[in-house]
N, C-alpha and C. Protein backbone atom coordinates (compact mmCIF):
# COMPACT_ATOMS: atom_id res chain seq x y z
N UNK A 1 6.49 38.72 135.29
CA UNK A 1 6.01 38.72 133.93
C UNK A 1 6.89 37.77 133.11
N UNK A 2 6.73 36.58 132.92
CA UNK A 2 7.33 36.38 131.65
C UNK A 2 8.02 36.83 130.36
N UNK A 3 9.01 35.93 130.25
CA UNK A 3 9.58 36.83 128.94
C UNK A 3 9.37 35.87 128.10
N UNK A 4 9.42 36.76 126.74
CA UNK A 4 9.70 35.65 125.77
C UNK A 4 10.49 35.69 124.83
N UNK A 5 11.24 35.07 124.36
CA UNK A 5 12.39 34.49 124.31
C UNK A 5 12.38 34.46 122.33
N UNK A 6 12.58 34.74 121.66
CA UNK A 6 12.74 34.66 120.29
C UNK A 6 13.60 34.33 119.37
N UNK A 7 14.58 33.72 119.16
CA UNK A 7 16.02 33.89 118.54
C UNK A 7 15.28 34.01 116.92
N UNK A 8 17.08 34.55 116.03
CA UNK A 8 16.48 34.96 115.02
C UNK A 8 15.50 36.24 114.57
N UNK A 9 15.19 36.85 115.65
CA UNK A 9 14.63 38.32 115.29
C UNK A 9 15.11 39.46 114.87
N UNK A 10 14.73 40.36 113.82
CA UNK A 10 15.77 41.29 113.28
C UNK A 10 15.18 42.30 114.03
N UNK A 11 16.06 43.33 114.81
CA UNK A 11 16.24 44.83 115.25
C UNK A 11 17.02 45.76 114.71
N UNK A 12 16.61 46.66 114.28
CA UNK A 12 17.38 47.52 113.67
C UNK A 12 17.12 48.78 114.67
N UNK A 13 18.03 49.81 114.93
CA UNK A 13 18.26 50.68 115.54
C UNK A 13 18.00 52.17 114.84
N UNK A 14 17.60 53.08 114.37
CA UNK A 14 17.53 53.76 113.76
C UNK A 14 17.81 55.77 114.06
N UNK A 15 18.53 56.55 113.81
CA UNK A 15 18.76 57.71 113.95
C UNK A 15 17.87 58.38 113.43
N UNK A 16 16.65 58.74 114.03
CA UNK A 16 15.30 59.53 113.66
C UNK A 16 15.73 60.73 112.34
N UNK A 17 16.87 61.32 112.99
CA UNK A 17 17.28 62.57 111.98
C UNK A 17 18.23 62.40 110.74
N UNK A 18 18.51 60.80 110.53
CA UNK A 18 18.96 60.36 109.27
C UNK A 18 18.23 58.78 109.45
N UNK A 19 17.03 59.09 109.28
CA UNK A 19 16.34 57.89 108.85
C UNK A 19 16.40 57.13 107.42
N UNK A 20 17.22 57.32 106.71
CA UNK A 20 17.15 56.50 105.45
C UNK A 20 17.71 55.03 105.48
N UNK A 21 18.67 55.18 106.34
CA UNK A 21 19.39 53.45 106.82
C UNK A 21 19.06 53.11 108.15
N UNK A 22 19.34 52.18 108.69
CA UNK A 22 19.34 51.90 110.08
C UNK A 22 21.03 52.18 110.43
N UNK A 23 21.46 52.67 111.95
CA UNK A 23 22.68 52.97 112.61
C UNK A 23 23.24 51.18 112.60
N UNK A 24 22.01 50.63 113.01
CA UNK A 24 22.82 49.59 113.63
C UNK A 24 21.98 48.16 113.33
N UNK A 25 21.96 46.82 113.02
CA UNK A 25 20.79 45.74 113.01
C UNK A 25 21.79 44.95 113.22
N UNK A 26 20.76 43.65 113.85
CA UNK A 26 21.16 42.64 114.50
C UNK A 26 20.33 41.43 114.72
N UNK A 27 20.43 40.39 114.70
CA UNK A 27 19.73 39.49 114.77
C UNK A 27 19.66 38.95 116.73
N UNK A 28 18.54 38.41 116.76
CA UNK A 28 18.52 38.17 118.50
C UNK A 28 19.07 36.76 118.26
N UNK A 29 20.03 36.53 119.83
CA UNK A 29 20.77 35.17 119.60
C UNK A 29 19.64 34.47 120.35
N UNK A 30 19.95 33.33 120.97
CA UNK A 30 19.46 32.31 121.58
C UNK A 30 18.45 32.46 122.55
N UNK A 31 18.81 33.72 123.23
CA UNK A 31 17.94 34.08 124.65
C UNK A 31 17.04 35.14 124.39
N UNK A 32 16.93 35.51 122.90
CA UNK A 32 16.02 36.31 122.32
C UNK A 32 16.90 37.60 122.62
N UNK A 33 18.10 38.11 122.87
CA UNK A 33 18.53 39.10 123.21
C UNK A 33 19.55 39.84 121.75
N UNK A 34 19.99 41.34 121.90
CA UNK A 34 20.70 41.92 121.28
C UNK A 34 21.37 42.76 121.67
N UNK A 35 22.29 43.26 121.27
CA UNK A 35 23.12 43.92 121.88
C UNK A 35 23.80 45.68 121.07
N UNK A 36 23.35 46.55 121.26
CA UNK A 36 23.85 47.82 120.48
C UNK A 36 24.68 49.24 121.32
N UNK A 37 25.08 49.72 120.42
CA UNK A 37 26.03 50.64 121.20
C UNK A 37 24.89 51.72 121.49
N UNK A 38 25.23 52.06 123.21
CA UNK A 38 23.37 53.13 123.75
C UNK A 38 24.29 54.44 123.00
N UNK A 39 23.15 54.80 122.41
CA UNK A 39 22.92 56.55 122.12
C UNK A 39 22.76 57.26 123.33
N UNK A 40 24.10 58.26 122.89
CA UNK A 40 24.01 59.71 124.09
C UNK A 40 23.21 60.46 123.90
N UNK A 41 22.38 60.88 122.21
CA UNK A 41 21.63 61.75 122.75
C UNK A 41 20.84 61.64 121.00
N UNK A 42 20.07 62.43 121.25
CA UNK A 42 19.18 62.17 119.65
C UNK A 42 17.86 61.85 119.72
N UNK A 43 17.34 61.84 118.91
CA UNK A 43 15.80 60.81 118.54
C UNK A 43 16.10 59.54 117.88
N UNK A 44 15.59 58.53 118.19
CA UNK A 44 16.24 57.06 118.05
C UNK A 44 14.91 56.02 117.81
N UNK A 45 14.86 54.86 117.04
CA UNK A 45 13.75 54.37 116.73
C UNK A 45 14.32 52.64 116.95
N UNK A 46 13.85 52.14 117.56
CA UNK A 46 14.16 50.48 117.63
C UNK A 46 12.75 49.81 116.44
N UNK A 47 12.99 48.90 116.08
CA UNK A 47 12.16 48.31 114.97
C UNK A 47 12.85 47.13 115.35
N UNK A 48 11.62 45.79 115.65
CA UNK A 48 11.39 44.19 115.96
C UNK A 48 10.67 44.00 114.68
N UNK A 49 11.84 42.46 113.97
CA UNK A 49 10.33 42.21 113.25
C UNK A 49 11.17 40.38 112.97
N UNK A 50 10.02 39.57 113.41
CA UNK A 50 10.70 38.20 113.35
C UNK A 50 8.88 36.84 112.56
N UNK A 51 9.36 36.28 112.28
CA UNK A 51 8.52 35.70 111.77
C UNK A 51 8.96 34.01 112.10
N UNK A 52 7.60 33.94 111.49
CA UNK A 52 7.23 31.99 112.51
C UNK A 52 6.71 31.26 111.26
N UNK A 53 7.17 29.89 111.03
CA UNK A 53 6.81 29.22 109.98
C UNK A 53 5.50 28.70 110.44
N UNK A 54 4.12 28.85 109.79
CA UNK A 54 2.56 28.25 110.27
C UNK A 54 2.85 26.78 109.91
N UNK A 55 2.13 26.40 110.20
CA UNK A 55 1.50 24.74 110.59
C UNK A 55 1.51 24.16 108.71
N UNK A 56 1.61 23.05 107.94
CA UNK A 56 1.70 23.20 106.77
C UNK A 56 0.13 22.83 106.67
N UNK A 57 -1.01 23.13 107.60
CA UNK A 57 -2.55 22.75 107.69
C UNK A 57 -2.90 24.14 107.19
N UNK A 58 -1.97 25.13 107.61
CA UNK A 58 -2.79 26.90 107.47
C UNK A 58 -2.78 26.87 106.23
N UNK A 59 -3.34 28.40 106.06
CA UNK A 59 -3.34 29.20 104.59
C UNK A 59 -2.65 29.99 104.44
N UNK A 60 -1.50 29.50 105.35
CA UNK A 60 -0.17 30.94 104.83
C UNK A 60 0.74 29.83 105.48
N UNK A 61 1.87 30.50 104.75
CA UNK A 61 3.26 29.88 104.69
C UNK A 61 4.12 30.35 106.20
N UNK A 62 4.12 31.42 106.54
CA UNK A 62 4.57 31.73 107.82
C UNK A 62 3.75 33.06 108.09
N UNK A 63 4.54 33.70 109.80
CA UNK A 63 3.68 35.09 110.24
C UNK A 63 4.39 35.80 111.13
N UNK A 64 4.44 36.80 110.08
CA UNK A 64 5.47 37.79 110.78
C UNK A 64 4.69 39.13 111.82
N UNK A 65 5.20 39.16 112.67
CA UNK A 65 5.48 40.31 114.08
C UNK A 65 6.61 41.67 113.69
N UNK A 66 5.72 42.75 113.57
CA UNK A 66 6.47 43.77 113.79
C UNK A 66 6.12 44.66 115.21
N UNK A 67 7.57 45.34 115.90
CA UNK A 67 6.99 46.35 116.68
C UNK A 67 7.73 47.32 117.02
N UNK A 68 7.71 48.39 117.30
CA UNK A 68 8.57 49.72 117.46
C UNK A 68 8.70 49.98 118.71
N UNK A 69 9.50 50.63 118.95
CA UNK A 69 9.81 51.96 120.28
C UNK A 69 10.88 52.48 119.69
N UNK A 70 10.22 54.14 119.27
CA UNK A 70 10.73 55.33 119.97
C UNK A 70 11.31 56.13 121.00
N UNK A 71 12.44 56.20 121.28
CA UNK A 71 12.99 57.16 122.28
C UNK A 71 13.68 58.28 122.27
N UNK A 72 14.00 59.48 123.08
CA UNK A 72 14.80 60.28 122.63
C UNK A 72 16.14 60.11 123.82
N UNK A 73 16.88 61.09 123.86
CA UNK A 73 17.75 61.65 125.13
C UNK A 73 17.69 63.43 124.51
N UNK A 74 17.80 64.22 125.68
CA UNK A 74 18.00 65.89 125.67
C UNK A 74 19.05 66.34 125.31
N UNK A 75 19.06 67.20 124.44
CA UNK A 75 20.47 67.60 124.21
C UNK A 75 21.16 68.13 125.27
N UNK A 76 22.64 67.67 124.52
CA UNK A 76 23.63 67.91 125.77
C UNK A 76 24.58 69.03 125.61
């Protein structure tokens, strides 16, 4: 499968049970990658969201991509 590769994308990491801030955000470097400290245990929310400058022919200025995953771990 192909990957694809994004730099510049914001991820934010999020603690389901104090959702008002994100734990952790980061921008993806070069290889589209990021890097966060793994959660031992909790409900946890990842949030992608990166955007692309359109063509200066379109009808919009750029276009942004959002996407989630949810995970948990069992308490310990």
């Amino acid at each position: 499968m192909p990957r694809i590769m994004t730099s510049g994308a914001l991820i934010m990491l999020t603690n389901l049970e104090h959702d008002a801030n994100p734990v952790e955000m980061h921008l993806t470097d070069r290889n589209g990658e990021a890097e966060f400290a793994t959660p031992l245990s909790g409900e946890w929310l990842l949030n992608v969201i990166w955007t692309a400058v359109t063509p200066p022919s379109s009808d919009t200025d750029f276009e942004t991509t959002f996407s989630s995953l949810s995970f948990g771990f069992p308490g310990r």
